[in-house]
C-alpha atoms as a PDB file:
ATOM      1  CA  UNK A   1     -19.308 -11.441  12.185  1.00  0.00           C
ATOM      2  CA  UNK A   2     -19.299 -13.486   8.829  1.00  0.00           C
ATOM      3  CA  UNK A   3     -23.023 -12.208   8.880  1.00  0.00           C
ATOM      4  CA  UNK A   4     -24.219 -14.131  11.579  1.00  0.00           C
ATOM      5  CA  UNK A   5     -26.491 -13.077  13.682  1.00  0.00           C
ATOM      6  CA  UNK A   6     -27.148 -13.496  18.019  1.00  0.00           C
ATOM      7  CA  UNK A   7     -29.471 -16.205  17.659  1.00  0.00           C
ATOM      8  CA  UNK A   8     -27.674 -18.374  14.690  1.00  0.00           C
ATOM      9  CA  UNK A   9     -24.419 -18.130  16.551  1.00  0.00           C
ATOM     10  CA  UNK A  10     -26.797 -19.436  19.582  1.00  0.00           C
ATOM     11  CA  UNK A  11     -28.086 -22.364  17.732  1.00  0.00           C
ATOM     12  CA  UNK A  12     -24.694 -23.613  16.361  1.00  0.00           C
ATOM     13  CA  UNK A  13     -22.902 -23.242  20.035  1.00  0.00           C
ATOM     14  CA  UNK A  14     -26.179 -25.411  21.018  1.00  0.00           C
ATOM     15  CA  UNK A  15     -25.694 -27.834  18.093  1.00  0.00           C
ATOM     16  CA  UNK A  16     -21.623 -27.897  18.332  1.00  0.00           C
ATOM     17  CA  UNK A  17     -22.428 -29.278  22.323  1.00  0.00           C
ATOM     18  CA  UNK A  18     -25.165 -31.457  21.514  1.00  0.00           C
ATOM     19  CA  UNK A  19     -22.515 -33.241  19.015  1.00  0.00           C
ATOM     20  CA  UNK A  20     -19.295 -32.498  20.357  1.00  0.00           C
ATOM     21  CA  UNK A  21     -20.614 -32.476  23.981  1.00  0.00           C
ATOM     22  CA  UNK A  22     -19.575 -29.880  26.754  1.00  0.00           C
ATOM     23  CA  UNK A  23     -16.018 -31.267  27.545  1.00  0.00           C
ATOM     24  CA  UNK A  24     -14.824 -30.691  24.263  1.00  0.00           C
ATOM     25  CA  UNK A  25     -15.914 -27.399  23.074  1.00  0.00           C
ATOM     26  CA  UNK A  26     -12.892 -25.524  24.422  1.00  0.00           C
ATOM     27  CA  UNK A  27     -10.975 -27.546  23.130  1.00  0.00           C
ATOM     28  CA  UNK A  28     -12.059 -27.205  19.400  1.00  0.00           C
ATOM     29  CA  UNK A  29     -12.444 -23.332  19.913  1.00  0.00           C
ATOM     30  CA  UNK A  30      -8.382 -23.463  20.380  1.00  0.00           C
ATOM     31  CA  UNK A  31      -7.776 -25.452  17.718  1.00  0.00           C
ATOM     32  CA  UNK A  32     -10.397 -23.020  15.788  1.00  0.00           C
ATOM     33  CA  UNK A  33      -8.608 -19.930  16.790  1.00  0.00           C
ATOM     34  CA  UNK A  34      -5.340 -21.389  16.055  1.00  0.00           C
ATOM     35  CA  UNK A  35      -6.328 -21.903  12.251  1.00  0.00           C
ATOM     36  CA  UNK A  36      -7.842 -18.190  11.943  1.00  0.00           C
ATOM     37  CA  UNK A  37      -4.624 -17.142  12.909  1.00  0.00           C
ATOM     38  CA  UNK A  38      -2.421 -18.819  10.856  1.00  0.00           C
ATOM     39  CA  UNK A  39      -4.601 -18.450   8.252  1.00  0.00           C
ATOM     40  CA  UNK A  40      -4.350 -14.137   9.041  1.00  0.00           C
ATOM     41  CA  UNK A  41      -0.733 -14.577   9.025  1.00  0.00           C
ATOM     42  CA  UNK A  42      -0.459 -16.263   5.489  1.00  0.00           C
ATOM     43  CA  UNK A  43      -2.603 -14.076   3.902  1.00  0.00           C
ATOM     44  CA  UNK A  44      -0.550 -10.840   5.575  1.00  0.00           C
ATOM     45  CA  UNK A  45       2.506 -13.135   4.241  1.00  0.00           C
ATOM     46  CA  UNK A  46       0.981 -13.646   1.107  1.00  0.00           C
ATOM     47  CA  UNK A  47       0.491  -9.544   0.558  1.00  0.00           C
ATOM     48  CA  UNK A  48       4.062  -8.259   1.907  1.00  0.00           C
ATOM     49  CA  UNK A  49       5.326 -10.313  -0.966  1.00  0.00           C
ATOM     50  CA  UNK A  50       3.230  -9.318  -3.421  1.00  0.00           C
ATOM     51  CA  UNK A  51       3.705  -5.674  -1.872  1.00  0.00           C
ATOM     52  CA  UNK A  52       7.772  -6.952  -2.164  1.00  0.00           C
ATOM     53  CA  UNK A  53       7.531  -8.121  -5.721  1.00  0.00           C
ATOM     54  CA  UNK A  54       5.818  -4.845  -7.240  1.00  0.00           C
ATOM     55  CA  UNK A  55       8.381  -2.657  -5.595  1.00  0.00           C
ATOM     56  CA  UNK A  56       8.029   0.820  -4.103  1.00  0.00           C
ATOM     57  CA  UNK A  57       4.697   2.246  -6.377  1.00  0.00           C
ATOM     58  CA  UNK A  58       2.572  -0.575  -4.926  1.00  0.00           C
ATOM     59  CA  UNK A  59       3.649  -0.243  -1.261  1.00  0.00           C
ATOM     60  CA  UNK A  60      -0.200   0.822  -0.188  1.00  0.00           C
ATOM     61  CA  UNK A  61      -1.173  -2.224  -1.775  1.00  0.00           C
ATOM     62  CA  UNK A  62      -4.132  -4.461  -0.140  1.00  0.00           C
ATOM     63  CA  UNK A  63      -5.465  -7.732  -1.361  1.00  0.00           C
ATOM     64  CA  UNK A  64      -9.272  -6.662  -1.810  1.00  0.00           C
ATOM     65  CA  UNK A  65      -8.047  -3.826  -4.184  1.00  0.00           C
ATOM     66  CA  UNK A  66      -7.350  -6.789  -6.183  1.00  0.00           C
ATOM     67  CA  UNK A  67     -11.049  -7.672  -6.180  1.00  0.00           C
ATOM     68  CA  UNK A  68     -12.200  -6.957  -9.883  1.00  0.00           C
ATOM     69  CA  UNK A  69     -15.541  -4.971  -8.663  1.00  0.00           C
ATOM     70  CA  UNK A  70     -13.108  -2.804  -6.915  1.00  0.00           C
ATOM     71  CA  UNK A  71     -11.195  -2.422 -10.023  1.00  0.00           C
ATOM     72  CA  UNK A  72     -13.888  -1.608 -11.957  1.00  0.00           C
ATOM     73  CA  UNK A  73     -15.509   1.088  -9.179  1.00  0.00           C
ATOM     74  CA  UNK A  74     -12.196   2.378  -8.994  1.00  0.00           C
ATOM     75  CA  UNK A  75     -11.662   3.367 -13.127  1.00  0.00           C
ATOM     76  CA  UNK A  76     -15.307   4.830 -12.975  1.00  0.00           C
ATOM     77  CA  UNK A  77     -14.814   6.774 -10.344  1.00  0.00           C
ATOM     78  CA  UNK A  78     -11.492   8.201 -11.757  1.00  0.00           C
ATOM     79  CA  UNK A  79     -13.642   9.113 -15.265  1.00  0.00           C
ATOM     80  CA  UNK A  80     -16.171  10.626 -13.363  1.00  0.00           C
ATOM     81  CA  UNK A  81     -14.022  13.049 -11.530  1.00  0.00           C
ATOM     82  CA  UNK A  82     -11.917  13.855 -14.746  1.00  0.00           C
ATOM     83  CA  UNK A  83     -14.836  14.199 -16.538  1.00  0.00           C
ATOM     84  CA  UNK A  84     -16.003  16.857 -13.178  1.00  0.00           C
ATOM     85  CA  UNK A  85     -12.849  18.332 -13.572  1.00  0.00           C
ATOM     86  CA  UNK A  86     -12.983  19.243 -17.613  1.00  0.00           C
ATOM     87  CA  UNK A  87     -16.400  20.542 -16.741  1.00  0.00           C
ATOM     88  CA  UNK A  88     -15.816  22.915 -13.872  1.00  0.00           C
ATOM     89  CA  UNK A  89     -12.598  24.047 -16.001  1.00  0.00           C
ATOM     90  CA  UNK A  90     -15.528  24.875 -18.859  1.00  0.00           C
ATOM     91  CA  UNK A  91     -17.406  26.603 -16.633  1.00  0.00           C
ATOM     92  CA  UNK A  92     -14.742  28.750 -15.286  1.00  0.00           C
ATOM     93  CA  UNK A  93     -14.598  32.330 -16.315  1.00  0.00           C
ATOM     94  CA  UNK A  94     -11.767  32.855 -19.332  1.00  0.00           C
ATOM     95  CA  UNK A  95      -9.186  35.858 -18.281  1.00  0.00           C
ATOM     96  CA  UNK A  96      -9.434  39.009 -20.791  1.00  0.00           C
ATOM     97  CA  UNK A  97      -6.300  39.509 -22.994  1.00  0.00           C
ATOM     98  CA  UNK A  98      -4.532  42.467 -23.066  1.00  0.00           C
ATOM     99  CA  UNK A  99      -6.069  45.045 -24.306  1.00  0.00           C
ATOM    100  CA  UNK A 100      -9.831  43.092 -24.429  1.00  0.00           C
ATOM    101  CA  UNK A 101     -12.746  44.821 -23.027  1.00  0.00           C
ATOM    102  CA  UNK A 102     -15.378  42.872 -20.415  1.00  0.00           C
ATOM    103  CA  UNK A 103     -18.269  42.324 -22.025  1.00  0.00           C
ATOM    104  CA  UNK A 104     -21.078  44.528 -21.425  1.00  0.00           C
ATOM    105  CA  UNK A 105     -24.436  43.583 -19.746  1.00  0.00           C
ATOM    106  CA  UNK A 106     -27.253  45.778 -20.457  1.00  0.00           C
ATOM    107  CA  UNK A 107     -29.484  43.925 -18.593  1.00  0.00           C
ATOM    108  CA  UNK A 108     -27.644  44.151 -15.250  1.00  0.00           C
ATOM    109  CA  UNK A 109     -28.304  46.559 -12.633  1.00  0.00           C
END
């Protein structure tokens, strides 16, 4: 979570009740959860009206495809596999016309 390990979650409960002390530590993890959540619901807000706004072609929208590394993975990736796909269409074997013979191999056996 956040990147935080067992024992640095340990030492912050331990410093949160040294300052806080014992009686109020529930107490602050309400009010704690109570801001994650609203803060959940107004970014899930935030995105169905973005999602609203673009209209139908953007409805599998999500906020960290916004992220501009994600962007930027995203166009490579796309050249890459068009640049796959004019390859393996290079590669492919060419159909004879009518008429055309196969070519010959002398060396096969």
């Amino acid at each position: 979570m956040f990147g935080i390990g067992f024992a640095e979650l340990a030492v912050i409960v331990v410093i949160a009740i040294l300052v806080f002390g014992p009686d109020k530590i529930p107490d602050m993890a309400r009010q704690i959860a109570r801001l994650l959540h609203q803060v959940r619901n107004l970014a899930n807000n935030a995105r169905d009206d973005l999602r609203g706004e673009l209209g139908p072609a953007y409805q599998d929208l999500e906020l960290r495809d916004l992220d501009p590394r994600r962007i930027v993975s995203k166009q490579i990736q796309e050249a890459l596999a068009e640049i796959e796909e004019e390859e393996a269409r290079a590669k492919a074997p060419k159909p004879l016309l009518a008429g055309e013979k196969p070519p010959y191999d002398d060396q096969s056996t």
